[in-house]
Protein backbone atom coordinates (compact mmCIF):
# COMPACT_ATOMS: atom_id res chain seq x y z
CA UNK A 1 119.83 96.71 84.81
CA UNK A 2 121.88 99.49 86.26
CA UNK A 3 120.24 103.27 86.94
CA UNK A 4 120.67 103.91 82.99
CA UNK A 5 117.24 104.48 82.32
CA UNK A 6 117.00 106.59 85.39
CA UNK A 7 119.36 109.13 84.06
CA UNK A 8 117.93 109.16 80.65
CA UNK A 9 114.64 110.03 82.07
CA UNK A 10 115.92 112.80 84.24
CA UNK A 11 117.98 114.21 81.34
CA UNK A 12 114.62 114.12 78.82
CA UNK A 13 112.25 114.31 81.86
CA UNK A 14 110.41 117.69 80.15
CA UNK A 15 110.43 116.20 76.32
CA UNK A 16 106.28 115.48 76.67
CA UNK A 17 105.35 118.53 78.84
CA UNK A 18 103.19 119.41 76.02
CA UNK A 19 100.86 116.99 76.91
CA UNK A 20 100.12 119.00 80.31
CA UNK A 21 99.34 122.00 78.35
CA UNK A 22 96.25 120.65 76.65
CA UNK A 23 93.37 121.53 78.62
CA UNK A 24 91.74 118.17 78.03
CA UNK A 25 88.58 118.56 80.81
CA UNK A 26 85.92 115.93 79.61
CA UNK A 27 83.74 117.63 82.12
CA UNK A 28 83.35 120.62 79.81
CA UNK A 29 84.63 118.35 76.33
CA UNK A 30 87.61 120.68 76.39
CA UNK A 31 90.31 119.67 73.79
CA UNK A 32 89.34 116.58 73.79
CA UNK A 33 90.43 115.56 69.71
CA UNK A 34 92.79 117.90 69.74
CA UNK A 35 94.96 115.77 72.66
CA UNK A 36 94.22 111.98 71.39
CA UNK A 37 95.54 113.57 68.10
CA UNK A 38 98.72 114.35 69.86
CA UNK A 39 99.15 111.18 71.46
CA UNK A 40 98.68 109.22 68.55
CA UNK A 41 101.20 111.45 66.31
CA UNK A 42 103.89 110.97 69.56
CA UNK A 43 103.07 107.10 69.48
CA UNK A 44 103.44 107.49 65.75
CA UNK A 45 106.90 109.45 66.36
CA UNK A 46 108.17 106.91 68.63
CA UNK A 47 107.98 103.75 66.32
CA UNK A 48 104.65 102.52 66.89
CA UNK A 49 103.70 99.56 64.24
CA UNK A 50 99.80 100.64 64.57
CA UNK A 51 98.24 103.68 65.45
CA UNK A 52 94.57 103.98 65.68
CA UNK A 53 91.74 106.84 66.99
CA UNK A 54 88.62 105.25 67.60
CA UNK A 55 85.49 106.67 67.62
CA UNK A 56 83.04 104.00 67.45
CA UNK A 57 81.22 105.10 69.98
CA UNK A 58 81.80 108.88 69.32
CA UNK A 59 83.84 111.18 68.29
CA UNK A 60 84.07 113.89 70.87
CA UNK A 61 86.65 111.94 73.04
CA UNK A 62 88.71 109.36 70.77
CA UNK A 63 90.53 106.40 72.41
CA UNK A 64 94.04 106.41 71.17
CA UNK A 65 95.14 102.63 70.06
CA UNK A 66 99.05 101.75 69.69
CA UNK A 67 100.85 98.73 69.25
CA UNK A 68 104.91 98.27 69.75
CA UNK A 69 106.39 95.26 68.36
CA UNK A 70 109.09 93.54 71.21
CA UNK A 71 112.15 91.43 71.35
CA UNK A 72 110.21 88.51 72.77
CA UNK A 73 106.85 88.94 71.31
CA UNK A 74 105.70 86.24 72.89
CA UNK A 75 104.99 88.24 75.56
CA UNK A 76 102.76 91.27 75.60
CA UNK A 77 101.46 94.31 77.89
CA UNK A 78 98.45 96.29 77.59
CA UNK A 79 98.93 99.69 79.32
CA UNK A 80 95.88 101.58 80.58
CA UNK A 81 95.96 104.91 80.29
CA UNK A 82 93.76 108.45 79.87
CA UNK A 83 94.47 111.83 78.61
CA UNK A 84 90.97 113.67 80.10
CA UNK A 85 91.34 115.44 83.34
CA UNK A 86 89.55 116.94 86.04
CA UNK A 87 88.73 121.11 86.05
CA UNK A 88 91.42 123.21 87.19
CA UNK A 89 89.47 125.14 89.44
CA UNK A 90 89.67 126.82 91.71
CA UNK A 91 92.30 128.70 89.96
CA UNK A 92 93.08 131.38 92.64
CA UNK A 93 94.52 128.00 94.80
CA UNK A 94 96.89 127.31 92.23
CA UNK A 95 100.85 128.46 92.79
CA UNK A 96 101.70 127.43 89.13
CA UNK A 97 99.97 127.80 85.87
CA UNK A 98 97.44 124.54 86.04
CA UNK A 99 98.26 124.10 82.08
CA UNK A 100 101.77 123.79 81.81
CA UNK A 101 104.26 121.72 83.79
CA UNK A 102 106.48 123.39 86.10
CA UNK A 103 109.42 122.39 87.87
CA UNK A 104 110.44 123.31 91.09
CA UNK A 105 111.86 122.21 94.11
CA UNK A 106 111.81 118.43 92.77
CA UNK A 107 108.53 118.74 91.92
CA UNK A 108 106.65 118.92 88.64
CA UNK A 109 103.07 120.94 88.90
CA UNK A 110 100.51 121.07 86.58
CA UNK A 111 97.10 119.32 86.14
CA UNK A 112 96.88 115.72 85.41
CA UNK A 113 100.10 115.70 85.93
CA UNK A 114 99.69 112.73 88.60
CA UNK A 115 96.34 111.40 87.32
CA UNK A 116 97.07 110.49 84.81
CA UNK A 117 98.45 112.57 82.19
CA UNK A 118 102.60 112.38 83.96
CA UNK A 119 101.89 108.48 84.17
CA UNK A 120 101.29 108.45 80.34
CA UNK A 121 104.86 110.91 79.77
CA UNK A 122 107.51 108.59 81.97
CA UNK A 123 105.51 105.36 79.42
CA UNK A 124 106.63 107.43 76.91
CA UNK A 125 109.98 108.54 78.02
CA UNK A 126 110.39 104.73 78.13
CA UNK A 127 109.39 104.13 74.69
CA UNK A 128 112.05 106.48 73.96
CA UNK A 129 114.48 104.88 75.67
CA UNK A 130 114.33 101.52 74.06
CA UNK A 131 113.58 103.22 70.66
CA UNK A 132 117.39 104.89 70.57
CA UNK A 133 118.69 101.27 72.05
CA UNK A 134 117.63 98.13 70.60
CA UNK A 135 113.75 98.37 70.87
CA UNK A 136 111.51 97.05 73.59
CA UNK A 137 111.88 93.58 75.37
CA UNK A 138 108.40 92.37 74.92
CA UNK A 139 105.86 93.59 72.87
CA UNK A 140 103.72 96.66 74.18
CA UNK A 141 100.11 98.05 73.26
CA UNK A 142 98.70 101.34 74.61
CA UNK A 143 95.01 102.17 75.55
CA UNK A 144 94.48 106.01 75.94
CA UNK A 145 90.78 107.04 76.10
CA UNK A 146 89.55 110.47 77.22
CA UNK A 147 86.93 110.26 79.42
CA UNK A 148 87.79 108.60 82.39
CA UNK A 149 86.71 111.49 84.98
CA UNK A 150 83.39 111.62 84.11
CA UNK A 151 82.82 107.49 84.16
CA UNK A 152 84.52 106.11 80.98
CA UNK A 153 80.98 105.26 80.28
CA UNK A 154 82.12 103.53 76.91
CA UNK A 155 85.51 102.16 77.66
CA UNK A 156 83.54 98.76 78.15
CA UNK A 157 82.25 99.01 74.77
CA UNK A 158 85.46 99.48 72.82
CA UNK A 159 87.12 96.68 75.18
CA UNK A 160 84.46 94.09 73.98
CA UNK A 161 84.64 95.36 70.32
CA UNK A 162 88.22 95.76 70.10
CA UNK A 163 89.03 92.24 72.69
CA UNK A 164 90.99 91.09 69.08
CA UNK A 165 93.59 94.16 68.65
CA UNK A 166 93.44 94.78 72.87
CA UNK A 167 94.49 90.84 73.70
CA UNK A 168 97.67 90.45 76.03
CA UNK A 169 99.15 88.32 78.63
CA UNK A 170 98.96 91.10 81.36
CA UNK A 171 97.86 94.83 81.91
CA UNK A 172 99.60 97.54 83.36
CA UNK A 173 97.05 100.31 84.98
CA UNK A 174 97.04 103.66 85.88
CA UNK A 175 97.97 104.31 89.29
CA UNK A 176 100.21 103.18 92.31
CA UNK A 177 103.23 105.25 93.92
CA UNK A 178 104.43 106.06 97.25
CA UNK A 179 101.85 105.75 100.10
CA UNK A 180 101.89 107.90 102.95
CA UNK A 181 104.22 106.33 104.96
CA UNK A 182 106.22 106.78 101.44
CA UNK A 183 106.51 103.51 100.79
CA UNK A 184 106.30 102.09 97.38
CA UNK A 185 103.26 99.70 96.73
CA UNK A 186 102.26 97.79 94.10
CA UNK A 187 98.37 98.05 93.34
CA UNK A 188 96.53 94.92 92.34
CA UNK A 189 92.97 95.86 91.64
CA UNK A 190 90.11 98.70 91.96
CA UNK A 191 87.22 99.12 94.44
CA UNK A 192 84.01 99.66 92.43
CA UNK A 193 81.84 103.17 92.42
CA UNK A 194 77.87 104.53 91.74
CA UNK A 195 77.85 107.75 91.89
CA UNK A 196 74.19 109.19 91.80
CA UNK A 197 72.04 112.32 92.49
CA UNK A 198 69.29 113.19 95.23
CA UNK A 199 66.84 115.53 94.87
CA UNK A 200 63.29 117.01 96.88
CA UNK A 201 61.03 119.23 95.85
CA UNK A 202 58.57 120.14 98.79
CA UNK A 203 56.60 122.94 97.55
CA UNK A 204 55.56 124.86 94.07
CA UNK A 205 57.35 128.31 95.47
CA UNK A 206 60.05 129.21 97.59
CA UNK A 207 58.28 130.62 101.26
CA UNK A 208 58.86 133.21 103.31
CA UNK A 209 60.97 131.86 106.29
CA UNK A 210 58.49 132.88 109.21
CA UNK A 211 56.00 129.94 107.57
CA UNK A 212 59.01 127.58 109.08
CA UNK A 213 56.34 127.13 111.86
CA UNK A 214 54.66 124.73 109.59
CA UNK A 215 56.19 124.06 106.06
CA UNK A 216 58.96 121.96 105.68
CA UNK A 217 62.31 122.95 103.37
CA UNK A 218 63.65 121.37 100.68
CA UNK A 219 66.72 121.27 102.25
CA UNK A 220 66.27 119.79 105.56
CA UNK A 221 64.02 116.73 103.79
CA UNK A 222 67.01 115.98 101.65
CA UNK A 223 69.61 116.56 104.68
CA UNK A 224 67.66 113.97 107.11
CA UNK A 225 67.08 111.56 104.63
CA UNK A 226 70.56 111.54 103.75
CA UNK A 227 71.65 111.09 106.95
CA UNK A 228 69.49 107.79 107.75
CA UNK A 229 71.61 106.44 105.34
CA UNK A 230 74.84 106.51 107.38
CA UNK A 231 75.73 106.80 111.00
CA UNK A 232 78.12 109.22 112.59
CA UNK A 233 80.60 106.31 112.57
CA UNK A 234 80.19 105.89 108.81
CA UNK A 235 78.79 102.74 108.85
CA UNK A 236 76.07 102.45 106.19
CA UNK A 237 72.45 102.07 107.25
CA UNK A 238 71.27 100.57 104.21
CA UNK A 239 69.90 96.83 104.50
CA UNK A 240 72.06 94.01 102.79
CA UNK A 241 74.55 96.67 101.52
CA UNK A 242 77.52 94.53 103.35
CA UNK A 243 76.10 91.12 102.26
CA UNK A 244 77.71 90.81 99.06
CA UNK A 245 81.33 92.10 100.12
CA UNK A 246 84.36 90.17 98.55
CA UNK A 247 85.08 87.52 101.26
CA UNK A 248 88.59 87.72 101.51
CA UNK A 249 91.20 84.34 101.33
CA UNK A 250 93.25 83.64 104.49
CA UNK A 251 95.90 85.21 102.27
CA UNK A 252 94.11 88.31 101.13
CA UNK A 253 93.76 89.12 104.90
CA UNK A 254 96.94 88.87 105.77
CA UNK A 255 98.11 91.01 102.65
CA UNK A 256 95.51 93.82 103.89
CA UNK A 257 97.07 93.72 107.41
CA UNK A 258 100.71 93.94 106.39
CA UNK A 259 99.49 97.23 104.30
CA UNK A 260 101.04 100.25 106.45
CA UNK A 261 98.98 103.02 106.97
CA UNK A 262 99.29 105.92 109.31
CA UNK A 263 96.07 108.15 110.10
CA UNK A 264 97.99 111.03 111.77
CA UNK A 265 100.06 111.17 108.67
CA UNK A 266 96.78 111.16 106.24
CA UNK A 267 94.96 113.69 108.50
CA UNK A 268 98.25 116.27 108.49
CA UNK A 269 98.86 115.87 105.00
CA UNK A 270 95.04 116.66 103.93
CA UNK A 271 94.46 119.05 107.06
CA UNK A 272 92.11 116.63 107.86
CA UNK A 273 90.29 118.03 111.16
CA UNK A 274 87.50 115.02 111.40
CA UNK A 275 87.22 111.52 111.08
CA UNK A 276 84.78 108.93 111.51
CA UNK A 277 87.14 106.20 112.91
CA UNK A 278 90.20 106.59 114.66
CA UNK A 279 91.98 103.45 114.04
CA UNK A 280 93.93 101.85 110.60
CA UNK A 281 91.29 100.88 107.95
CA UNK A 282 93.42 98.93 106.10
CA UNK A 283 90.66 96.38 105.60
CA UNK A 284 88.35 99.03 105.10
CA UNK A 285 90.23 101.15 101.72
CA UNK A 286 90.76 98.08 100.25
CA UNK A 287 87.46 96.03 100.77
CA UNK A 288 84.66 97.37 102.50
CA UNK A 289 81.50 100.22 100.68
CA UNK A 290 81.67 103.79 101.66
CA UNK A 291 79.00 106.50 100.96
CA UNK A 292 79.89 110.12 100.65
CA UNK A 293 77.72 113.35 99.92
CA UNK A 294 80.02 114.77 97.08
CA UNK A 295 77.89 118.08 97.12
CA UNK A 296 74.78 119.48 98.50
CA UNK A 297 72.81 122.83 96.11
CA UNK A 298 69.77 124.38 97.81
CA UNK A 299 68.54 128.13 98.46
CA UNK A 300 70.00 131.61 98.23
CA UNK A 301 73.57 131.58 98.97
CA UNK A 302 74.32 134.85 97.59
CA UNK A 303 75.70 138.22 99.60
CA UNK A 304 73.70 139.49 102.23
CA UNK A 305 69.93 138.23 103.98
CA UNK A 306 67.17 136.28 102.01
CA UNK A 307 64.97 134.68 104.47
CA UNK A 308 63.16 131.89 102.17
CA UNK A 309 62.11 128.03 102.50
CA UNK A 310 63.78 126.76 99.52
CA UNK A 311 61.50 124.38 97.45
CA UNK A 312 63.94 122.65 95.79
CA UNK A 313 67.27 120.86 97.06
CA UNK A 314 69.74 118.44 95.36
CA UNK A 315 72.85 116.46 95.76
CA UNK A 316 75.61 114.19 94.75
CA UNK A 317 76.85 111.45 96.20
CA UNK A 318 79.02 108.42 95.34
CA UNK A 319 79.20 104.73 97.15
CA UNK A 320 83.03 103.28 96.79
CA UNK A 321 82.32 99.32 96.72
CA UNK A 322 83.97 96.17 97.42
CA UNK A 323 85.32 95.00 94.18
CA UNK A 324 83.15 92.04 92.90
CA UNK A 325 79.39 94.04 94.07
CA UNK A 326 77.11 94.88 91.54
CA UNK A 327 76.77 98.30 90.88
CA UNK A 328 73.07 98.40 89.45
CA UNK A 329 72.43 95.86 92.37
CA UNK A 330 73.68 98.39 95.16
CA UNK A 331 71.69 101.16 93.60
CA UNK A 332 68.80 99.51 94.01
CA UNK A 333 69.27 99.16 97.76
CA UNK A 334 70.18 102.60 98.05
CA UNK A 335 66.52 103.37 96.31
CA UNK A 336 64.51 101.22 98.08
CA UNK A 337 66.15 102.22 101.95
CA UNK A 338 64.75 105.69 101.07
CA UNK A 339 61.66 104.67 101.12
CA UNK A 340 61.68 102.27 103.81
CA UNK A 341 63.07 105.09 105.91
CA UNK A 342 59.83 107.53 104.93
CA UNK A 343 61.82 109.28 101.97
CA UNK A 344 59.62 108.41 99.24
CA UNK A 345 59.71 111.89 98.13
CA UNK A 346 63.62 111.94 97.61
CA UNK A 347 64.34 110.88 93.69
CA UNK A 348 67.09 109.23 93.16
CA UNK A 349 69.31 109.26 89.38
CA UNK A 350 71.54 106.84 89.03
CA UNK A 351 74.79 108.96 87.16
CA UNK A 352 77.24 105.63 86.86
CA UNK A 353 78.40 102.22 87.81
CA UNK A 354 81.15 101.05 87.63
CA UNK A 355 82.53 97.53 89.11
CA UNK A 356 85.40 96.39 90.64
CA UNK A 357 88.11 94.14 90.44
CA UNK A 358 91.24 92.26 91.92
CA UNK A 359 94.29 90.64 90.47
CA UNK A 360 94.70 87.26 91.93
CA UNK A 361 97.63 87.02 94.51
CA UNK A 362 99.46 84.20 93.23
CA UNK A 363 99.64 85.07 89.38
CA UNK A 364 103.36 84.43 88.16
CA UNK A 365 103.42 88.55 86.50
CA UNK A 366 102.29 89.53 90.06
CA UNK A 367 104.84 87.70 91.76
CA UNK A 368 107.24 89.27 89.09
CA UNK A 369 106.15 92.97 89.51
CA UNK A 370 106.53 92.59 93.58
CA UNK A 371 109.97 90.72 93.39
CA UNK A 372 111.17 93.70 90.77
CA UNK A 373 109.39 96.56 93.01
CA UNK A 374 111.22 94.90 96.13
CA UNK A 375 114.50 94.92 94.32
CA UNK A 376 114.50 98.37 92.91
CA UNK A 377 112.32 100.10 95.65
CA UNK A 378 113.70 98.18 98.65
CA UNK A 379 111.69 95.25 101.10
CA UNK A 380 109.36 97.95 102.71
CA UNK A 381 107.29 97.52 99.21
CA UNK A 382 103.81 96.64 99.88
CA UNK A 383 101.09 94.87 97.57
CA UNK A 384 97.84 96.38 97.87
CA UNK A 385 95.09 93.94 97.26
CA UNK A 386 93.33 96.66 95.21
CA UNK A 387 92.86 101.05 95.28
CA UNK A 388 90.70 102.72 97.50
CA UNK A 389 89.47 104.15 94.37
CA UNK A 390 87.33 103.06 91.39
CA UNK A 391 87.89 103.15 86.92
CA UNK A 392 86.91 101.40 84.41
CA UNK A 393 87.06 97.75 85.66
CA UNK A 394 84.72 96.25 82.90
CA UNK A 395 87.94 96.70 80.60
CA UNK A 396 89.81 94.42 82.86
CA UNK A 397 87.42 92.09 83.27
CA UNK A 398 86.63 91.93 79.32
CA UNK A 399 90.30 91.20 78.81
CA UNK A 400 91.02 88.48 81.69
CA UNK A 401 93.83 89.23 82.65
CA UNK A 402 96.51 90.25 85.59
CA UNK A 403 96.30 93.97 86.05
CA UNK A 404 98.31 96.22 88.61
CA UNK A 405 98.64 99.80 89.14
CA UNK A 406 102.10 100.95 89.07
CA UNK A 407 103.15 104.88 88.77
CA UNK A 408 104.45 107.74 90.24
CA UNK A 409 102.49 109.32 92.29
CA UNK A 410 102.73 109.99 96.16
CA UNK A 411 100.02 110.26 99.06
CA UNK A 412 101.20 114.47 98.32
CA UNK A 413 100.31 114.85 95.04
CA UNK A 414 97.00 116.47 95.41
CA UNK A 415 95.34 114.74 93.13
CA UNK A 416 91.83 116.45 91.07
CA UNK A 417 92.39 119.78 93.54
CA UNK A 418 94.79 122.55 93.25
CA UNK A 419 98.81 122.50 93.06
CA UNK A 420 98.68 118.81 91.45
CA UNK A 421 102.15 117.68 91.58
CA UNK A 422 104.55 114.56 91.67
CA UNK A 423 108.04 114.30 92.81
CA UNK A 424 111.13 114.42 89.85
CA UNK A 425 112.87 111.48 91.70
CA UNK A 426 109.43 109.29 91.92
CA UNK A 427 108.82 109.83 88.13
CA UNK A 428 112.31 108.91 87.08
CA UNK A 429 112.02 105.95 89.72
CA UNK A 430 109.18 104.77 87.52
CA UNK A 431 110.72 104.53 84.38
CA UNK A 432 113.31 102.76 85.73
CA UNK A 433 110.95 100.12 87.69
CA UNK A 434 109.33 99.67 84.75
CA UNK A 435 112.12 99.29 82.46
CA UNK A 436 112.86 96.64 84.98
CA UNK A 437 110.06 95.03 84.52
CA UNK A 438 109.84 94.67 81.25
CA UNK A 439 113.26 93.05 80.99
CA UNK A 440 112.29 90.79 83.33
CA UNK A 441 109.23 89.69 81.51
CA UNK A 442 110.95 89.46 78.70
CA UNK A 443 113.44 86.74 79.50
């Protein structure tokens, strides 16, 4: 296929910029309706042979259902998507309105623009495409739910009781792009998440700070337990959390070494002024638990002097795992290392689990994707065993089978903070790759 699709997508590259402009934030259940309405009147728009909004499971954020009939419809795709995004705050930080895609300087701003909602527009601009000549080459089904940044929490449930509409012979995820040695790579799976809260309370009042001599803060009880969890190298202190990581084939490792990775590049990019290991850890984003405090609330932290013991301190935190641990398993450990470590005190509420998962190497519509990314995007592509990052995995592992992550984004695009953004070139790029691909498949 020559660079046709390319130039269409350039030349219609602003025709779903409306989806931007929703402010779709399932943290605050923010246009929620409004936006699955407008996806499934665009699906509708574009020739879609079913269009459905379920709400099963509620009706606040609706997952958006759409089928495409193919040329070869012997052969179908699922694609993964989700129109919910993260707050645009701060908004002061922001160079472009956060609500309404901008162009400039190759670049297209906005939020969600990279995760996820821009993703969703270049599947559409592709739809498009094959609408106005000759209709797709295999047949095509969309999954669009809304509530993906806060856990998609039922995505699982409407997988299992909609396995009959959602069956296919591969998936397509969000995700994948340039990495930051901007290189292309092809994604193959998901680490798996729990994200929690801590919280002390070590008195009935606040205190006056000169009783330090003798009462203990909130605060520092929460900090110090906390940080028995982890050492200053990041390894985790909790017993038998490493004892269930994915033991990785002969060809798996060799896969995670050929990933490239450049620290100095990650730390410039992010202004990164710390880290807790200065080496590659390719093995480590792709297979190996993290924990991170996501936020810490205690105390006065107003304008001038207020000299109190707080009584009452909280935070967040989240533990990436390696794909196949057990979520509720791995919370448990977390619990019960608290109190083995004198922290009885600190509660512990479990927010969301979420498990992992990982495409097997040698599947013939992996093999595919990797030989078409390697045409189009040149030898340098890499295959990444699976994302540093977590999503609904239970989906993929309801439906059995081969998932990647393949998109648009860039190890730039700022993803969830201020000045989101993808490149104009990457997002045509994708519609061509994928176009690709679906030929391919097809035949």
């Amino acid at each position: 296929m020559t660079d046709e699709l390319k130039q269409y997508a350039y030349e219609h590259r602003h025709d779903f910029d409306r989806l931007v402009e929703f402010k779709s934030v399932s943290a605050k259940k923010s246009e929620l309706p409004e936006t699955a309405a407008w996806i499934a009147d665009t699906f509708r728009d574009l020739g879609a042979q079913e269009v459905e909004k379920w709400t099963d499971f509620g009706e606040d954020n609706p997952v958006v259902f759409a089928s495409f009939k193919g040329q070869n419809q012997d052969k179908t795709i699922l694609f993964y998507n989700h129109y919910d995004v993260q707050p645009a705050e701060p908004f002061d930080e922001w160079k472009t309105e956060p609500f309404k895609v901008t162009e400039k300087d190759g670049f297209f701003y906005g939020r969600g623009i990279s995760d996820d909602k821009g993703e969703l527009m270049y599947r559409l601009t592709l739809l498009k495409y094959y609408r106005e000549h000759g209709g797709l080459p295999v047949n095509v089904k969309f999954f669009v739910e809304g509530e993906e940044e806060v856990g998609s929490l039922r995505t699982p449930k409407y997988a299992e009781k909609h396995s009959e509409q959602l069956s296919c012979d591969a998936c397509v995820w969000e995700g994948g792009g340039y990495n930051n040695m901007d290189h292309y790579q092809v994604v193959g799976g998901l680490r798996g998440i729990i994200s929690f809260d801590v919280e002390v309370t070590t008195a009935d009042v606040d205190m006056h700070s000169s009783l330090a001599s003798y009462a203990e803060s909130a605060p520092w009880r929460l900090v110090k337990g906390l940080s028995s969890l982890r050492d200053t190298n990041g390894h985790i202190l909790i017993d038998g959390f490493y004892d269930t990581v994915d033991k990785m084939s002969p060809e798996e490792e060799k896969l995670a070494e050929e990933q490239d990775f450049n620290l100095e590049n990650a730390k410039k990019a992010a202004g990164l002024r710390h880290t807790v290991n200065d080496y590659n850890p390719l093995k480590e984003l792709v297979n190996m638990p993290t924990i991170s405090i996501n936020g810490l609330s205690a105390g006065y932290q107003g304008t001038g002097v207020k000299t109190v013991i707080p009584r009452h301190a909280s935070a967040k935190l989240d533990c990436r795992l390696s794909p196949h641990q057990d979520p509720e398993k791995m919370m448990q450990l977390v619990r019960e290392q608290l109190v083995k470590n004198g922290f009885p005190d600190l509660e512990v509420h479990m927010n969301l689990g979420e498990p992992g998962y990982r495409a097997d190497v040698n599947d013939e519509f992996v093999k595919l994707a990797m030989d078409e990314a390697k045409k189009y995007y040149g030898p340098e592509t890499k295959y990444v065993l699976n994302a540093a990052g977590g999503g609904p995995a239970d989906m993929v592992n309801t439906l059995g089978v081969p998932t990647l992550s393949i998109g648009c984004g860039y190890a730039g695009a700022k993803v969830h903070g201020p000045n989101e953004n993808i490149r104009v070139k990457d997002y045509t790029d994708a519609v061509q790759y994928l176009g690709n691909l679906l030929n391919a498949y097809g035949k």
